[in-house]
N, C-alpha and C. Protein backbone atom coordinates (compact mmCIF):
# COMPACT_ATOMS: atom_id res chain seq x y z
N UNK A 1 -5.22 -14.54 -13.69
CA UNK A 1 -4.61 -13.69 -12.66
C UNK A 1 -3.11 -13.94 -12.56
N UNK A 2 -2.67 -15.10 -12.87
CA UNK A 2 -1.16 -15.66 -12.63
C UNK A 2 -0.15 -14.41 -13.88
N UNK A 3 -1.03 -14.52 -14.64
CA UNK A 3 0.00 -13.47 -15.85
C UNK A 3 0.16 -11.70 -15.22
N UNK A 4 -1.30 -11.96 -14.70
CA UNK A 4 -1.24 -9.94 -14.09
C UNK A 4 0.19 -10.45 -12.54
N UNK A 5 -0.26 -11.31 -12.03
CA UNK A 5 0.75 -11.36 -10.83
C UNK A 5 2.48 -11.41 -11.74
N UNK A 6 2.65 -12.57 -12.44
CA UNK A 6 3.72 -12.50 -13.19
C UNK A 6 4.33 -11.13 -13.18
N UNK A 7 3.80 -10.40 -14.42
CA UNK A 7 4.15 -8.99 -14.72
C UNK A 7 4.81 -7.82 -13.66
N UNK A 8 3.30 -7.94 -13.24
CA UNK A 8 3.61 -7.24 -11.93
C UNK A 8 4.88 -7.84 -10.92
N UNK A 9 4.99 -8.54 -10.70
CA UNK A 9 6.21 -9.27 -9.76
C UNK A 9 7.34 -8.75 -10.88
N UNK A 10 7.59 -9.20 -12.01
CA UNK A 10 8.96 -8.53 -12.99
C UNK A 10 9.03 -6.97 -12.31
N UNK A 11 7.54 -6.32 -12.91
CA UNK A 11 8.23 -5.05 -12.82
C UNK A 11 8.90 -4.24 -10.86
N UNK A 12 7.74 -4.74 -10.35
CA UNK A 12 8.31 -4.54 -9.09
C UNK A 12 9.93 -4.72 -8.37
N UNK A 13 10.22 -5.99 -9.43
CA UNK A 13 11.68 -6.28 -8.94
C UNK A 13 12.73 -5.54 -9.55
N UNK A 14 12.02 -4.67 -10.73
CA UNK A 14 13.01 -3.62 -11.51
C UNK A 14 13.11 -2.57 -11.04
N UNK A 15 12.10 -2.48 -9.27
CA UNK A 15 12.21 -0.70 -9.47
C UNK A 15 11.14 -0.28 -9.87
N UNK A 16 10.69 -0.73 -10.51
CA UNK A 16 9.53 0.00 -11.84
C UNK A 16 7.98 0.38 -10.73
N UNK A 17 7.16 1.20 -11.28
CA UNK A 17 5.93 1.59 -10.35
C UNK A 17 4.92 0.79 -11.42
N UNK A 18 3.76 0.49 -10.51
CA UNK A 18 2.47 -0.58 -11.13
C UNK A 18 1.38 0.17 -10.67
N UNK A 19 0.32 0.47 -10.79
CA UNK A 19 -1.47 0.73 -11.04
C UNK A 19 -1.78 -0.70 -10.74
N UNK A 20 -2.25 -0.74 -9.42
CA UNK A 20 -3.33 -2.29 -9.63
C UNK A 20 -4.39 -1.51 -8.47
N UNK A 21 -5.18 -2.87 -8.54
CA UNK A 21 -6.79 -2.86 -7.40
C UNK A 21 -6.00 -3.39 -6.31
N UNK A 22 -6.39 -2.39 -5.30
CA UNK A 22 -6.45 -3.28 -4.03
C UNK A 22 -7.29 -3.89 -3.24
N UNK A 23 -7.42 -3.75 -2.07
CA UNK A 23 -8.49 -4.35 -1.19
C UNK A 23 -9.36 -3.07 -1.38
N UNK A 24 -9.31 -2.11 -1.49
CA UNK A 24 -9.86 -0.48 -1.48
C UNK A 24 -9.91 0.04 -2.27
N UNK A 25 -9.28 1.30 -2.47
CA UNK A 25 -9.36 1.75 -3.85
C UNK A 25 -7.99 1.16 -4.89
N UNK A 26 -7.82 1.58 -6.08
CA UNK A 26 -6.78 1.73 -7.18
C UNK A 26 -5.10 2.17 -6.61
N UNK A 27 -4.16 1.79 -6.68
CA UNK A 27 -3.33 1.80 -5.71
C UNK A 27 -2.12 2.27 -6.62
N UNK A 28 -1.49 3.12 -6.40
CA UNK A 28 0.34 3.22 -7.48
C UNK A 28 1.08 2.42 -6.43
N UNK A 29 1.82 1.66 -7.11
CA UNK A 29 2.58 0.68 -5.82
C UNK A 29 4.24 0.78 -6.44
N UNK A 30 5.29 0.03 -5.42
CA UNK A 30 6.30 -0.17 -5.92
C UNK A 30 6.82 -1.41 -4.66
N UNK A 31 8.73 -1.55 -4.73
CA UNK A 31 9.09 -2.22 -3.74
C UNK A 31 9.14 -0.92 -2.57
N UNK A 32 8.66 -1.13 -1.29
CA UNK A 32 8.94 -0.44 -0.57
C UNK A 32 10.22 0.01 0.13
N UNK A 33 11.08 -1.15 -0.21
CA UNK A 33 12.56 -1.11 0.21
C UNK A 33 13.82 -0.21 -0.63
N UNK A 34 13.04 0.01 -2.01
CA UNK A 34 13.59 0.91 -2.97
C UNK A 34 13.46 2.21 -2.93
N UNK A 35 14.35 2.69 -2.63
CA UNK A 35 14.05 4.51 -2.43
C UNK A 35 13.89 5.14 -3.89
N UNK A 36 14.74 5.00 -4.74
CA UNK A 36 14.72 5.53 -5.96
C UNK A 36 12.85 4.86 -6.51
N UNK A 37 12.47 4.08 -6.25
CA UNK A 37 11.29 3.52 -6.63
C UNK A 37 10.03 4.41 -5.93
N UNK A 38 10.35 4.66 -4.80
CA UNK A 38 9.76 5.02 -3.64
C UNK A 38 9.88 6.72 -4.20
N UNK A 39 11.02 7.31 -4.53
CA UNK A 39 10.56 8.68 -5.09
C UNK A 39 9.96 9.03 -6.36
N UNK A 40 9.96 7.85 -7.09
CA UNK A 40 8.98 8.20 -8.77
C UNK A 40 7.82 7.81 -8.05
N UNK A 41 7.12 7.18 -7.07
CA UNK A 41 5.32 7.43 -6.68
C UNK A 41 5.26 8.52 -6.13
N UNK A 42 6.21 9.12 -5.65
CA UNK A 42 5.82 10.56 -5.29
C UNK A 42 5.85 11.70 -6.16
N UNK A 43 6.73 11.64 -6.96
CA UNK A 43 7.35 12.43 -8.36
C UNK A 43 6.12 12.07 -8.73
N UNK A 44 5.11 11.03 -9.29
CA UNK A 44 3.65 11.05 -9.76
C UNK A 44 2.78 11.58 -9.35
N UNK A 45 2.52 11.62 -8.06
CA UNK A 45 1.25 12.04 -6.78
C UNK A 45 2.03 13.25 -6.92
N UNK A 46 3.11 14.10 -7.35
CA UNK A 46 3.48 15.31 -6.88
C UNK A 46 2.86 15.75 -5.61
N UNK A 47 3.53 14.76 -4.59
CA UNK A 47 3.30 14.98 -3.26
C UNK A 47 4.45 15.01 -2.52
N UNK A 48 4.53 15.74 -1.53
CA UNK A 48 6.09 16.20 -1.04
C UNK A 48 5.70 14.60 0.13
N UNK A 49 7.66 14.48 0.03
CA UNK A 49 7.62 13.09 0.67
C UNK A 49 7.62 13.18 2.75
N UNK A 50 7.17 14.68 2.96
CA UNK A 50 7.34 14.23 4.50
C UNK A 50 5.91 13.70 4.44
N UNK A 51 4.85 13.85 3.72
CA UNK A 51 3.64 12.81 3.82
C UNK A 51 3.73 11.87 3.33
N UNK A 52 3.71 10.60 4.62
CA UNK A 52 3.73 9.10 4.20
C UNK A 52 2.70 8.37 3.46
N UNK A 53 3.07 7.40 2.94
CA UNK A 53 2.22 6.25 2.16
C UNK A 53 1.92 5.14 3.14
N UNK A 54 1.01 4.26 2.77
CA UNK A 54 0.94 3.58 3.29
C UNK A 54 1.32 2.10 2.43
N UNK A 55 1.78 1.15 2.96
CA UNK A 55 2.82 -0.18 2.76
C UNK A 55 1.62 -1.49 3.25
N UNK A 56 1.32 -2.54 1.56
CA UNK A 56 0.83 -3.60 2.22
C UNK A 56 1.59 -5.09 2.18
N UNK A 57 1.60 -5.76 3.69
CA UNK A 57 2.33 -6.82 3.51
C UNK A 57 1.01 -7.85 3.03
N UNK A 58 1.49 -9.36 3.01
CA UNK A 58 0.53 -10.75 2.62
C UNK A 58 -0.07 -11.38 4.05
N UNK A 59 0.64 -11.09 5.24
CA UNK A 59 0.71 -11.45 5.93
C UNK A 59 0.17 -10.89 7.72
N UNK A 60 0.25 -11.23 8.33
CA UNK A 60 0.97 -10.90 9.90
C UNK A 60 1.60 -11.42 10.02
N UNK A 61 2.29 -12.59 9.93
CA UNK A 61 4.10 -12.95 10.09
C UNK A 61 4.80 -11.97 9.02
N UNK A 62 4.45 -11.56 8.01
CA UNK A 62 5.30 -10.07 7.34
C UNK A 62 5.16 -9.15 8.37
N UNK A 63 4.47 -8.70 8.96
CA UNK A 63 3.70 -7.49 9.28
C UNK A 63 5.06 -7.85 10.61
N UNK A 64 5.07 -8.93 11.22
CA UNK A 64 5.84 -8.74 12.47
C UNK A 64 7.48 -8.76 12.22
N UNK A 65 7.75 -8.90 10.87
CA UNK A 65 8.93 -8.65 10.48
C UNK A 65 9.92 -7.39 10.61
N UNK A 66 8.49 -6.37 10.22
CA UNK A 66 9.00 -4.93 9.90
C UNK A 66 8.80 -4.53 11.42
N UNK A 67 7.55 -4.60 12.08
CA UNK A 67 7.39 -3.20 13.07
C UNK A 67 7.05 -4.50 14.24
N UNK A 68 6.67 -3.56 15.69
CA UNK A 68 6.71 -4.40 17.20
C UNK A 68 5.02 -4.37 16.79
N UNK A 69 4.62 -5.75 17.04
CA UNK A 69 2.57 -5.52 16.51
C UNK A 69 2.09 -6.39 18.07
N UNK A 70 1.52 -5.14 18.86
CA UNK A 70 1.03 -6.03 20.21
C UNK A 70 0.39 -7.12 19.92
N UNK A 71 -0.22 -7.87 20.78
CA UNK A 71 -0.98 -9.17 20.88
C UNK A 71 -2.31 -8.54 20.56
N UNK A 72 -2.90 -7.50 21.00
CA UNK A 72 -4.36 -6.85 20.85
C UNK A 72 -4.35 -6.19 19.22
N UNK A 73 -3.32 -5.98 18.85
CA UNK A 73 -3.46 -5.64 17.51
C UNK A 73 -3.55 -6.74 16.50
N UNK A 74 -2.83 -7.98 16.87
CA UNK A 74 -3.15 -9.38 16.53
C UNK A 74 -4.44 -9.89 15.91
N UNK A 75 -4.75 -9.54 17.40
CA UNK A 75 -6.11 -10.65 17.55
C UNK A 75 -7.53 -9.27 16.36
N UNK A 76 -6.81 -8.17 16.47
CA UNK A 76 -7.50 -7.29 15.94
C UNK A 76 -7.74 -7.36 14.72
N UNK A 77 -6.52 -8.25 13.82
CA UNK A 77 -6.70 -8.08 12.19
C UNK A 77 -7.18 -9.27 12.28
N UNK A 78 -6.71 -10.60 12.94
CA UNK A 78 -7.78 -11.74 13.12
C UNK A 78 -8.93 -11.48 12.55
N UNK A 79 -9.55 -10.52 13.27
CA UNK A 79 -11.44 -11.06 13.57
C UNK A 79 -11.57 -10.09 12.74
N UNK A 80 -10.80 -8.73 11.78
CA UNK A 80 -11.72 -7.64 11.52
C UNK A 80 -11.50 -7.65 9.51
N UNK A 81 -12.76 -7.88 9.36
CA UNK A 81 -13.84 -7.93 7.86
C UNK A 81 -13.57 -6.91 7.05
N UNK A 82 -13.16 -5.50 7.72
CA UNK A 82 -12.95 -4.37 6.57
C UNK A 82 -11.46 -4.23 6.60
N UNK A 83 -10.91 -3.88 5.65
CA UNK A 83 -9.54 -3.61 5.64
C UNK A 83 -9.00 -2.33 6.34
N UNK A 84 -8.11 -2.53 7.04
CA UNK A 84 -7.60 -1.89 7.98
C UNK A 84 -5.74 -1.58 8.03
N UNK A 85 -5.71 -0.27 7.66
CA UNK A 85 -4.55 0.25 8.12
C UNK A 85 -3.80 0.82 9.26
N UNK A 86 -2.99 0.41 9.55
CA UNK A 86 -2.38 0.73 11.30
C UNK A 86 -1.10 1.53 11.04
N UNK A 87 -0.95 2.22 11.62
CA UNK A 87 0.61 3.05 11.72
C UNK A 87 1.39 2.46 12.99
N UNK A 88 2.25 2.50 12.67
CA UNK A 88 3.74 1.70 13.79
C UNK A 88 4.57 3.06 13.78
N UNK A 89 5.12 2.72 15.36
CA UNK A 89 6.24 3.38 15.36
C UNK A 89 7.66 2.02 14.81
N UNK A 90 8.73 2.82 14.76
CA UNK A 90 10.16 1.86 14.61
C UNK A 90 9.93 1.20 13.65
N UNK A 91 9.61 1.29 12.24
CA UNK A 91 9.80 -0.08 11.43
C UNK A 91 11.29 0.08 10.96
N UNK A 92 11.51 -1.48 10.17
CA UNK A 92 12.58 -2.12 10.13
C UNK A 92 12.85 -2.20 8.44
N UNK A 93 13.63 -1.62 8.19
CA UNK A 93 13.89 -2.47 6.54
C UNK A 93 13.23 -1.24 5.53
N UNK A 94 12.71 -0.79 5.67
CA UNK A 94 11.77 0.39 4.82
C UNK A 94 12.71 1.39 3.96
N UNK A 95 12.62 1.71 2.90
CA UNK A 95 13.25 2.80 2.53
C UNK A 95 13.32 4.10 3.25
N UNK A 96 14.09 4.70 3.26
CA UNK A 96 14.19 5.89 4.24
C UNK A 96 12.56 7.26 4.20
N UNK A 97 12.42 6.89 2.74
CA UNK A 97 11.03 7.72 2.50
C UNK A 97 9.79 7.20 2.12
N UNK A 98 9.78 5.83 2.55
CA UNK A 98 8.65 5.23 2.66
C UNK A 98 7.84 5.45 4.59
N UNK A 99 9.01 5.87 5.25
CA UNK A 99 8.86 6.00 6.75
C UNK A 99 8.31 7.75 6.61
N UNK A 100 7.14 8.23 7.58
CA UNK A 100 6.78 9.14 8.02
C UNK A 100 8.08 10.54 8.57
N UNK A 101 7.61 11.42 8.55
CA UNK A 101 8.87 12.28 9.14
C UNK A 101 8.60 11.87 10.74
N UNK A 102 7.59 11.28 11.45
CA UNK A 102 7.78 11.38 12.86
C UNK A 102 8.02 9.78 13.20
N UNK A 103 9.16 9.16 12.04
CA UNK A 103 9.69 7.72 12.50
C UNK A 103 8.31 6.76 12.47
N UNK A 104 7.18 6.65 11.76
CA UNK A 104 5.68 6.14 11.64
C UNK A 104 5.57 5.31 10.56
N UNK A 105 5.07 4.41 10.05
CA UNK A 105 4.90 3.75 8.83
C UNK A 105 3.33 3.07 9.02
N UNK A 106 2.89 3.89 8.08
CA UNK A 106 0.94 2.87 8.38
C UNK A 106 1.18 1.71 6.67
N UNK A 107 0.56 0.38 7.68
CA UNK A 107 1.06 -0.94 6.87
C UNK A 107 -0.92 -1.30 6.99
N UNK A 108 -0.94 -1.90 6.03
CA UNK A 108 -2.31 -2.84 5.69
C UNK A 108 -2.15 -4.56 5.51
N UNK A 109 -2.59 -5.36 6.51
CA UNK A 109 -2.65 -6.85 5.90
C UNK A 109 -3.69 -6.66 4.90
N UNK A 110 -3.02 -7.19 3.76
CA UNK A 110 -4.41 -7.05 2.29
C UNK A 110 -5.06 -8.35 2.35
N UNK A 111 -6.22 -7.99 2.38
CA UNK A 111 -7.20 -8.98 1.94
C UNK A 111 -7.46 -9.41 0.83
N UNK A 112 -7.26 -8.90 -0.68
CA UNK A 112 -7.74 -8.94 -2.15
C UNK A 112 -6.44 -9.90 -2.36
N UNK A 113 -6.70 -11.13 -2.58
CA UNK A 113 -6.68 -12.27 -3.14
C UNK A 113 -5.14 -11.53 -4.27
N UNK A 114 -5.45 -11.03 -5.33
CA UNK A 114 -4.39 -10.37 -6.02
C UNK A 114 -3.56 -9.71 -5.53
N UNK A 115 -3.18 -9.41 -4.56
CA UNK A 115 -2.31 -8.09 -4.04
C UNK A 115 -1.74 -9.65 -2.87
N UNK A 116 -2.04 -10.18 -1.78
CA UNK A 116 -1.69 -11.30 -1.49
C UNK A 116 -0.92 -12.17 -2.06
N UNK A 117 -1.50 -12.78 -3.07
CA UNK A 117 -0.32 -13.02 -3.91
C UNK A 117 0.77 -12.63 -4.75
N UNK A 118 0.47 -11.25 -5.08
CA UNK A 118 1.87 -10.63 -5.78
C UNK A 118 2.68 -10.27 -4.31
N UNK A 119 2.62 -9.75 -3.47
CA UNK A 119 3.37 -9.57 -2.23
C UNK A 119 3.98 -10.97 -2.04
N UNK A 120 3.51 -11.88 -1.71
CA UNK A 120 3.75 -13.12 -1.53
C UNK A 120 4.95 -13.52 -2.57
N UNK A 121 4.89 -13.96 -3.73
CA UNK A 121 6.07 -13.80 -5.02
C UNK A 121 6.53 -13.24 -4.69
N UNK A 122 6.77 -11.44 -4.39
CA UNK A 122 7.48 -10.60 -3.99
C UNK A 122 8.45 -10.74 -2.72
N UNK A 123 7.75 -10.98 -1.76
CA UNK A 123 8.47 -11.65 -0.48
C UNK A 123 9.00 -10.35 -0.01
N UNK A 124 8.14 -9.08 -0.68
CA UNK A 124 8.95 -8.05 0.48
C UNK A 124 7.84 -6.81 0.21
N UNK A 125 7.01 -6.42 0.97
CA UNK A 125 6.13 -5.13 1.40
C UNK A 125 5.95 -4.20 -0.02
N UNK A 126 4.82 -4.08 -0.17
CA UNK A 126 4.88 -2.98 -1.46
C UNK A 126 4.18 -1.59 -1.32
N UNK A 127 4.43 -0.68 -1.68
CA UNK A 127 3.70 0.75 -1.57
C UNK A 127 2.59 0.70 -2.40
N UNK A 128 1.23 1.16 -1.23
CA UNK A 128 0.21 1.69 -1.87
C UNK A 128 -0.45 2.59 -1.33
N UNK A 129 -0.90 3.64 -2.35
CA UNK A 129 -1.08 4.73 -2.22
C UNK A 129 -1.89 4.97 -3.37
N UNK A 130 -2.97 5.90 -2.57
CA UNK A 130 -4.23 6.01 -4.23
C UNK A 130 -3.87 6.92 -5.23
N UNK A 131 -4.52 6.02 -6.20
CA UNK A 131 -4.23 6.51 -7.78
C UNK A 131 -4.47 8.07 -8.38
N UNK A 132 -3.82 8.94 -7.08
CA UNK A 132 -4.57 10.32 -7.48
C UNK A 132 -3.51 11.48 -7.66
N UNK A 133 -3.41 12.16 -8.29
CA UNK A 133 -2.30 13.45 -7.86
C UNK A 133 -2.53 14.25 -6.56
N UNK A 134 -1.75 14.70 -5.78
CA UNK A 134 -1.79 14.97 -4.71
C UNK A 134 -2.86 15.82 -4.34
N UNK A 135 -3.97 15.82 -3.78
CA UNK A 135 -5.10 16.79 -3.64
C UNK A 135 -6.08 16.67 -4.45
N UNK A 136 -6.11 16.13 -5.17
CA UNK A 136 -7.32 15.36 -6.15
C UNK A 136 -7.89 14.73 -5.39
N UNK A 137 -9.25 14.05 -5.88
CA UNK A 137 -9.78 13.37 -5.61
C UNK A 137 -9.41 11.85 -5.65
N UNK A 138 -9.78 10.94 -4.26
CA UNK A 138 -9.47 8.94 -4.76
C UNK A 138 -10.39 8.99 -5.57
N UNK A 139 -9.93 8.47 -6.79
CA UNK A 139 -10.44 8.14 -8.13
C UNK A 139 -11.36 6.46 -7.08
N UNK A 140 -12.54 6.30 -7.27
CA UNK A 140 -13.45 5.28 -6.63
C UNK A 140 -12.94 4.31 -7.97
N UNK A 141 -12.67 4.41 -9.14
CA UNK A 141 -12.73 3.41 -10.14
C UNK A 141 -11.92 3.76 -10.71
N UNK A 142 -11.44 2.30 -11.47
CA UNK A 142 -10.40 2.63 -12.99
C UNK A 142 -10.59 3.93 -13.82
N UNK A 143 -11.82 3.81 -14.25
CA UNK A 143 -12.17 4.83 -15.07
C UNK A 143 -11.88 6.36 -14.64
N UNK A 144 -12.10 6.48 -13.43
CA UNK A 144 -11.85 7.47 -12.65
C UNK A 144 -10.38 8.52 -11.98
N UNK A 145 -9.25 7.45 -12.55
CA UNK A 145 -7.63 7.45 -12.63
C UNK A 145 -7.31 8.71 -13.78
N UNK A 146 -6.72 9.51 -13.78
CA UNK A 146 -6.34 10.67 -14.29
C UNK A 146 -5.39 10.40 -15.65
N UNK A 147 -5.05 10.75 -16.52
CA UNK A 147 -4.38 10.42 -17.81
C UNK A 147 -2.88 10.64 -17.24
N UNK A 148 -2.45 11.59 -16.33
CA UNK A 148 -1.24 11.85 -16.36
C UNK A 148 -0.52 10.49 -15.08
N UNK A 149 -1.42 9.78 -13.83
CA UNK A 149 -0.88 8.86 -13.52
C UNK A 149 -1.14 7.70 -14.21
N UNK A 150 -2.34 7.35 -15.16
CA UNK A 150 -2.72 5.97 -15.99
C UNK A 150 -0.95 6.65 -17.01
N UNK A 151 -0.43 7.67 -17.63
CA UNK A 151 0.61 7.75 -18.39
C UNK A 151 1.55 7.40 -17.43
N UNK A 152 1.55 7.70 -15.82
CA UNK A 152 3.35 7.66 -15.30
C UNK A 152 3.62 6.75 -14.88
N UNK A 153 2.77 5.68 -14.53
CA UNK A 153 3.35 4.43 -14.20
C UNK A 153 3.79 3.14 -15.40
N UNK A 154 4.64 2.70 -14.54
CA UNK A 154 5.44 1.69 -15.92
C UNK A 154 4.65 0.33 -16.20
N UNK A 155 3.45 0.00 -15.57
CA UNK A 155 2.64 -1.23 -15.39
C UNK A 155 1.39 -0.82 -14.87
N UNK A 156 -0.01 -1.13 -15.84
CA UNK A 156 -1.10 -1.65 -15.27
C UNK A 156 -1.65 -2.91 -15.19
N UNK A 157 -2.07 -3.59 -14.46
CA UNK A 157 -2.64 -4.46 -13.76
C UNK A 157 -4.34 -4.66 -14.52
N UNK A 158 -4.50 -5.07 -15.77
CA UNK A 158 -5.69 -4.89 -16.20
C UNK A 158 -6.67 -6.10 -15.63
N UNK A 159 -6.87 -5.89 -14.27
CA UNK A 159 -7.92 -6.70 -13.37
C UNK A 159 -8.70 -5.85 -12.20
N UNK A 160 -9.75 -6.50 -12.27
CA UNK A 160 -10.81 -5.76 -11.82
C UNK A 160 -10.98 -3.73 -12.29
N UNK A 161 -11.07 -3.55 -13.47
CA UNK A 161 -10.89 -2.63 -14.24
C UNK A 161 -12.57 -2.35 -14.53
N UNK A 162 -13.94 -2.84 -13.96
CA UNK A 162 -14.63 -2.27 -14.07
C UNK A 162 -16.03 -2.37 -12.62
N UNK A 163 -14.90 -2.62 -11.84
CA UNK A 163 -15.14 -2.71 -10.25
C UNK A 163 -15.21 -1.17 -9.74
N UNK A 164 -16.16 -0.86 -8.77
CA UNK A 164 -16.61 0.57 -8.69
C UNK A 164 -17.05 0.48 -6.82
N UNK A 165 -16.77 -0.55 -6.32
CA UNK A 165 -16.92 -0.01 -4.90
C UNK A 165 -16.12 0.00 -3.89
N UNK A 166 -15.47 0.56 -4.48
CA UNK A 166 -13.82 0.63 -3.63
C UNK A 166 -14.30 2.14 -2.50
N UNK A 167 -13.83 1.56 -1.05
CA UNK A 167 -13.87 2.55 -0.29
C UNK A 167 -12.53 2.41 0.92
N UNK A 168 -11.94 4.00 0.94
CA UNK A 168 -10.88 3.91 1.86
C UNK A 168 -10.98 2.81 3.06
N UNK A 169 -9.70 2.21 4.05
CA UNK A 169 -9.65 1.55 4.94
C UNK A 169 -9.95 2.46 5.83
N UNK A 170 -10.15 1.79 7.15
CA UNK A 170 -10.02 1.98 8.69
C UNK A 170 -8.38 2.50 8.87
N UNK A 171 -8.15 3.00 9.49
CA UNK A 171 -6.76 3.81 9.91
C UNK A 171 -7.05 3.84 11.10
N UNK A 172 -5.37 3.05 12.06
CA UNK A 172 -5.28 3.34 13.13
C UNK A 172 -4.48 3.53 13.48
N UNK A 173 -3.91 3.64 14.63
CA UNK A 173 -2.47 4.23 15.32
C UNK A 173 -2.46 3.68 16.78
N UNK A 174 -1.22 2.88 16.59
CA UNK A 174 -0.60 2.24 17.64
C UNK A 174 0.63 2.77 18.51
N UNK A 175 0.27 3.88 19.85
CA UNK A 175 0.85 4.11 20.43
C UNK A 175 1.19 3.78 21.68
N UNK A 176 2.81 2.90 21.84
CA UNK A 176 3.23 2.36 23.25
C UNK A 176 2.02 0.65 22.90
N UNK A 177 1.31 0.34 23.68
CA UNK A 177 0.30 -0.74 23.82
C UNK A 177 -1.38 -0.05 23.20
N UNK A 178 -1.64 0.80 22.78
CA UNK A 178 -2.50 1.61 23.18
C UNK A 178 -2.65 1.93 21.85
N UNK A 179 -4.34 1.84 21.06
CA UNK A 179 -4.69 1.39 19.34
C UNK A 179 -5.64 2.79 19.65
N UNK A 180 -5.73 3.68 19.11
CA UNK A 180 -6.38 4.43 18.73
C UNK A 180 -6.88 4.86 17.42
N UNK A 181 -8.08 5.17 17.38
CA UNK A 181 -8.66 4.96 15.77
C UNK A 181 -8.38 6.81 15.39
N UNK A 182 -8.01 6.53 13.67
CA UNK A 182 -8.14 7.99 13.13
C UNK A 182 -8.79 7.80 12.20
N UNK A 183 -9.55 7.15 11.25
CA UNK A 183 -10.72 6.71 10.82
C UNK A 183 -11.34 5.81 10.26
N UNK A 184 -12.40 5.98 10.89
CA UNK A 184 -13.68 4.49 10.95
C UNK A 184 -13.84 3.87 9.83
């Protein structure tokens, strides 16, 4: 795993976009702080950029770096088993089009052991977003990744490449003090 993290950590620090596994499904990632990086995953997904991605840190001390994370949202990634994405208002540091058009950024603490540690090396938030062209289907598996994004990214991640039960996170939204779910 140290050589896929290696790699991956080079190319991330070039700018460059990566294909790895996440906690969920198959992910196109980059630095999130890089805009020019941040518009070739969209230039791939040919997805217009007022729809946001979602950004995973290693942490909750990352996580409280970027955005305001109540105490109930805390104690929330604490105790909770499935992976879970939250949207913030105000984050901090983000590329200008890694942020939502309504000032929003939905962030994931990752659980998958690999993505933890390349963030970690990294020491700064990475974009992930599933391995699909915009309106396609989440490819559930490697195999399932389309020829034209397995061609547009500059790095794959050949781990967990025949893993097949990848299912979207929990999504929520944190408005004022107040966690509301958009799905289960």
């Amino acid at each position: 795993m140290s050589n896929f993290i290696k790699e991956a950590f080079q190319h991330l620090r070039e700018g460059k976009t990566i294909l790895y596994p996440t906690d969920t499904v198959w992910g196109i990632g980059c630095d999130a702080f890089n805009f020019e990086a941040v518009s070739k995953v969209y230039q791939l997904k040919k997805r217009h950029e007022s729809k946001s991605l979602i950004v995973l840190v290693s942490s909750i001390s990352m996580l409280k770096k970027h955005v305001t994370v109540p105490q109930s949202v805390i104690e929330l990634l604490k105790k909770s088993k499935k992976p879970t994405t939250i949207i913030y208002e105000n984050p901090k540091g983000f590329a200008k089009n890694a942020i939502a058009s309504d000032g929003t950024i939905a962030i994931r603490v990752v659980q998958d052991a690999f993505c933890r540690k390349l963030i970690k090396r990294f020491q700064k938030p990475i974009i992930s977003t599933s391995a699909n062209v915009s309106g396609a289907a989440t490819p559930k598996s490697f195999q399932e990744i389309s020829q034209p994004i397995l061609e547009g990214v500059d790095y794959i991640v050949n781990l967990h490449q025949n893993r097949t039960d990848a299912k979207p996170s929990t999504i929520l939204k944190v408005v004022g003090r107040e966690v509301q779910i958009l799905r289960a």
